[in-house]
C-alpha atoms as a PDB file:
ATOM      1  CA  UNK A   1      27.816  13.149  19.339  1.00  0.00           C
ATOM      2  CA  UNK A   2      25.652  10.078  20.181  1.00  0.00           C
ATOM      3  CA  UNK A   3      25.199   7.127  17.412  1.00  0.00           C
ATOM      4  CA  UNK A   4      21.344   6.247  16.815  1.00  0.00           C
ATOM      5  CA  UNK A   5      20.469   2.872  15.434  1.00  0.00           C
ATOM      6  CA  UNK A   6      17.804   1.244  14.605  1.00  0.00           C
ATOM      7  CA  UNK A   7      16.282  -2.378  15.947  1.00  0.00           C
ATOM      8  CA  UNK A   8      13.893  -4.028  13.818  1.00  0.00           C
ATOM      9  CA  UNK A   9      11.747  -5.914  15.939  1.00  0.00           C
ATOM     10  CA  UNK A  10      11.639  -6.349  19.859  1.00  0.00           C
ATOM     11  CA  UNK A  11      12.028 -10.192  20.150  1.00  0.00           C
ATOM     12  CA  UNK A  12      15.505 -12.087  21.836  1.00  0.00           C
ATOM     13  CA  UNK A  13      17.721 -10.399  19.006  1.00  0.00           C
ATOM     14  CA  UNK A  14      15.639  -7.766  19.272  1.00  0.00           C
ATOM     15  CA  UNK A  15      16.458  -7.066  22.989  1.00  0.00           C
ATOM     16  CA  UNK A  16      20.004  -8.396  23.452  1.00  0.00           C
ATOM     17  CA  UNK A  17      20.850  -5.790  20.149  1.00  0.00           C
ATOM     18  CA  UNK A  18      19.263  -2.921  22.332  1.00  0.00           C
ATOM     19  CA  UNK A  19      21.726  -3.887  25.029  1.00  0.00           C
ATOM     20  CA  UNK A  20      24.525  -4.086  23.048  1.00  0.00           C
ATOM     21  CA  UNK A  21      23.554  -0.694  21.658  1.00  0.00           C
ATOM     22  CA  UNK A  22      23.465   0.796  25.018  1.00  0.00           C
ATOM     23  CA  UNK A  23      26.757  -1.332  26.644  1.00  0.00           C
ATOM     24  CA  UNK A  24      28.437   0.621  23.845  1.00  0.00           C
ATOM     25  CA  UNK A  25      27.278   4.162  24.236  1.00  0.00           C
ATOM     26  CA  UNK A  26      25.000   3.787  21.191  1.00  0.00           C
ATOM     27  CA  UNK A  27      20.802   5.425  21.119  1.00  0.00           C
ATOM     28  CA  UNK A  28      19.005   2.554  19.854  1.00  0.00           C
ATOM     29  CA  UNK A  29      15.421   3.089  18.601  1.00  0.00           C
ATOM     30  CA  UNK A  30      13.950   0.193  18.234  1.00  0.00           C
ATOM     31  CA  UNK A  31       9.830  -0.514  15.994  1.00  0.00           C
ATOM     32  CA  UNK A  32       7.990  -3.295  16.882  1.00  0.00           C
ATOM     33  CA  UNK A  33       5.046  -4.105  14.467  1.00  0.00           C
ATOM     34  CA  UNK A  34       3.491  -5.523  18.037  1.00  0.00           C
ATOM     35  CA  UNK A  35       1.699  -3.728  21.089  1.00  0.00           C
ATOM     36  CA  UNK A  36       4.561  -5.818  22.908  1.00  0.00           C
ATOM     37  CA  UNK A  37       7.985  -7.096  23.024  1.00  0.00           C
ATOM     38  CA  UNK A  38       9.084 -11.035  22.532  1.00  0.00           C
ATOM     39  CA  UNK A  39       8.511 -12.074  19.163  1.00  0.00           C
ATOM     40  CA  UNK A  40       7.894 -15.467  17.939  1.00  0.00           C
ATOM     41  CA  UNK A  41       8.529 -17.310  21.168  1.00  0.00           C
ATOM     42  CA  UNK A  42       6.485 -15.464  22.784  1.00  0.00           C
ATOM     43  CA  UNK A  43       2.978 -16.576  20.263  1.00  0.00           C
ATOM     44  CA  UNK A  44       0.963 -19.757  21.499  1.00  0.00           C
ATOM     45  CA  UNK A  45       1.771 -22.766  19.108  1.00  0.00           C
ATOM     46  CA  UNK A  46      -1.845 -24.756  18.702  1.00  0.00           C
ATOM     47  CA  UNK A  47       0.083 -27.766  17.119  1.00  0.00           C
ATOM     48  CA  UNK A  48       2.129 -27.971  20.592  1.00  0.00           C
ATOM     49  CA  UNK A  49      -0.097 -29.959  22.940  1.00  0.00           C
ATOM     50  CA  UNK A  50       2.136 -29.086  26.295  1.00  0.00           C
ATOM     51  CA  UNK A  51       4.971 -26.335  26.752  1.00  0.00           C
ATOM     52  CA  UNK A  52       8.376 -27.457  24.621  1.00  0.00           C
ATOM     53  CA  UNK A  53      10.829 -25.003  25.448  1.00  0.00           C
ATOM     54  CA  UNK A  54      13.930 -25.223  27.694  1.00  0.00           C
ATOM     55  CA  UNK A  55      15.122 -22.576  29.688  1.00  0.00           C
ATOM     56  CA  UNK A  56      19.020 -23.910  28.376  1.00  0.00           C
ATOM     57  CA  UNK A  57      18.320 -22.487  25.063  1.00  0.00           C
ATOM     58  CA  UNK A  58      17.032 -19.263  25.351  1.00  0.00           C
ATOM     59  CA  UNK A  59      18.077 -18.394  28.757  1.00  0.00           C
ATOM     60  CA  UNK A  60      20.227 -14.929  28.075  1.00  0.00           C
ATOM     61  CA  UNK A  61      23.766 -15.553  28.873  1.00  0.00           C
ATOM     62  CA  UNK A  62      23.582 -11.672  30.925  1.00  0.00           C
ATOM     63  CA  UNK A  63      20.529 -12.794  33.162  1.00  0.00           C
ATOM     64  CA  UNK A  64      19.294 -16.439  34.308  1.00  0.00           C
ATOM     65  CA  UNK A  65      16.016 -17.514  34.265  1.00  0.00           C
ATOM     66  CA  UNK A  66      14.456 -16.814  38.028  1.00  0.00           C
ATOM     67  CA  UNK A  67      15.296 -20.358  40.012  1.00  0.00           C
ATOM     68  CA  UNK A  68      10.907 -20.338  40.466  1.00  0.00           C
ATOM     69  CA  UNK A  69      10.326 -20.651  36.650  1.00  0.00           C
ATOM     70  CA  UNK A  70       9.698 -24.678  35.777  1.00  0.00           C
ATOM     71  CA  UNK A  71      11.843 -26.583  33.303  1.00  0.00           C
ATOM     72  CA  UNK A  72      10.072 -26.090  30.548  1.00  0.00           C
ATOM     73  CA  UNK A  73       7.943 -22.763  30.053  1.00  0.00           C
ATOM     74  CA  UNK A  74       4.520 -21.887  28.788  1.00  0.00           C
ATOM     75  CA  UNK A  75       4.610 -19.334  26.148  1.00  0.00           C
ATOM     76  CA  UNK A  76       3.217 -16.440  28.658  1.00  0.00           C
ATOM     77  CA  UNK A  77       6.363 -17.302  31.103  1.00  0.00           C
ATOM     78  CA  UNK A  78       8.728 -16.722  28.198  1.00  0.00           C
ATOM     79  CA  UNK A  79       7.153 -13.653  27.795  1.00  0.00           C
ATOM     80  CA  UNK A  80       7.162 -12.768  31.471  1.00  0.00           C
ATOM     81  CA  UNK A  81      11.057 -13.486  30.863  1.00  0.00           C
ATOM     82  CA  UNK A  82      11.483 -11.308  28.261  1.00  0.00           C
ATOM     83  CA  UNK A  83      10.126  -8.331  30.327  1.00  0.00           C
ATOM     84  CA  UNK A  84      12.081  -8.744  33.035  1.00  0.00           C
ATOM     85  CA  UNK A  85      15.098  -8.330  31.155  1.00  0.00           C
ATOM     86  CA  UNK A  86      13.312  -5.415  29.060  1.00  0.00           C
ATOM     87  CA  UNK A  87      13.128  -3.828  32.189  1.00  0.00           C
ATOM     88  CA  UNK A  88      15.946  -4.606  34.239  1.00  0.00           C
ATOM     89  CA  UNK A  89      18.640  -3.583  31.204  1.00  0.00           C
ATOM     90  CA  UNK A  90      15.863  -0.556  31.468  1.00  0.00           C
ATOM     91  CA  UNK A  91      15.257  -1.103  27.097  1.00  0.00           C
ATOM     92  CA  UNK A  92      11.515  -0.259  27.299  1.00  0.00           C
ATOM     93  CA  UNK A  93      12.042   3.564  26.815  1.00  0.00           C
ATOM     94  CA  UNK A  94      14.207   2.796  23.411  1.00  0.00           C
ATOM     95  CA  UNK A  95      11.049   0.520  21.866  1.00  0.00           C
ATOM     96  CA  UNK A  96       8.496   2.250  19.445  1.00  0.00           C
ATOM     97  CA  UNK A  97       5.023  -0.275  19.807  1.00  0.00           C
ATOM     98  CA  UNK A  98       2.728  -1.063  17.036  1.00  0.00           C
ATOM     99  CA  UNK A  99       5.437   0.801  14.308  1.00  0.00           C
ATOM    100  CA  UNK A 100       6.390  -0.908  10.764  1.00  0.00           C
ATOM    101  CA  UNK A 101      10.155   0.195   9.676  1.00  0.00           C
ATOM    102  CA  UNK A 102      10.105   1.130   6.368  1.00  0.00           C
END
């Protein structure tokens, strides 16, 4: 009998939980209160005036940033990120958009 468990949320802990899930034979169902995945990173910052972020600290250990991507990203290439690993650890099917747990 398969496992189920639930992910709250489809941002970076969000999406390396559904991989862990499914490394280790688990169903994850995952809600996202969003009508997409990346969370908080993902969310233009108006106090920011240019793009802040490093690809060294938030780069997923399991899949490097594309070698194209500059050294520090605007908020819609983080995003761009975090889809490409949605969809090359194939995690879309297991997320549940614009759904509140609880």
């Amino acid at each position: 009998m398969v496992r189920t468990v639930a992910v709250i949320g489809a941002g970076p802990s969000g999406l390396t939980s559904i991989k862990s899930c499914l490394d280790e034979g688990l169903e994850p169902t995952c809600f996202e209160s969003s009508d997409d995945i990346g969370g908080l990173p993902t969310e233009p910052v108006s106090t920011v005036p240019s793009p802040s972020i490093s690809p060294r600290r938030l780069c997923f250990s399991d899949f490097p940033i594309p070698a194209d991507y500059p050294n520090y990203m605007h908020h819609s290439r983080i995003l761009q990120y975090f889809r490409l690993y949605a969809e090359h650890f194939k995690q879309l099917q297991h997320i549940h958009f614009q759904v509140t747990a609880g």
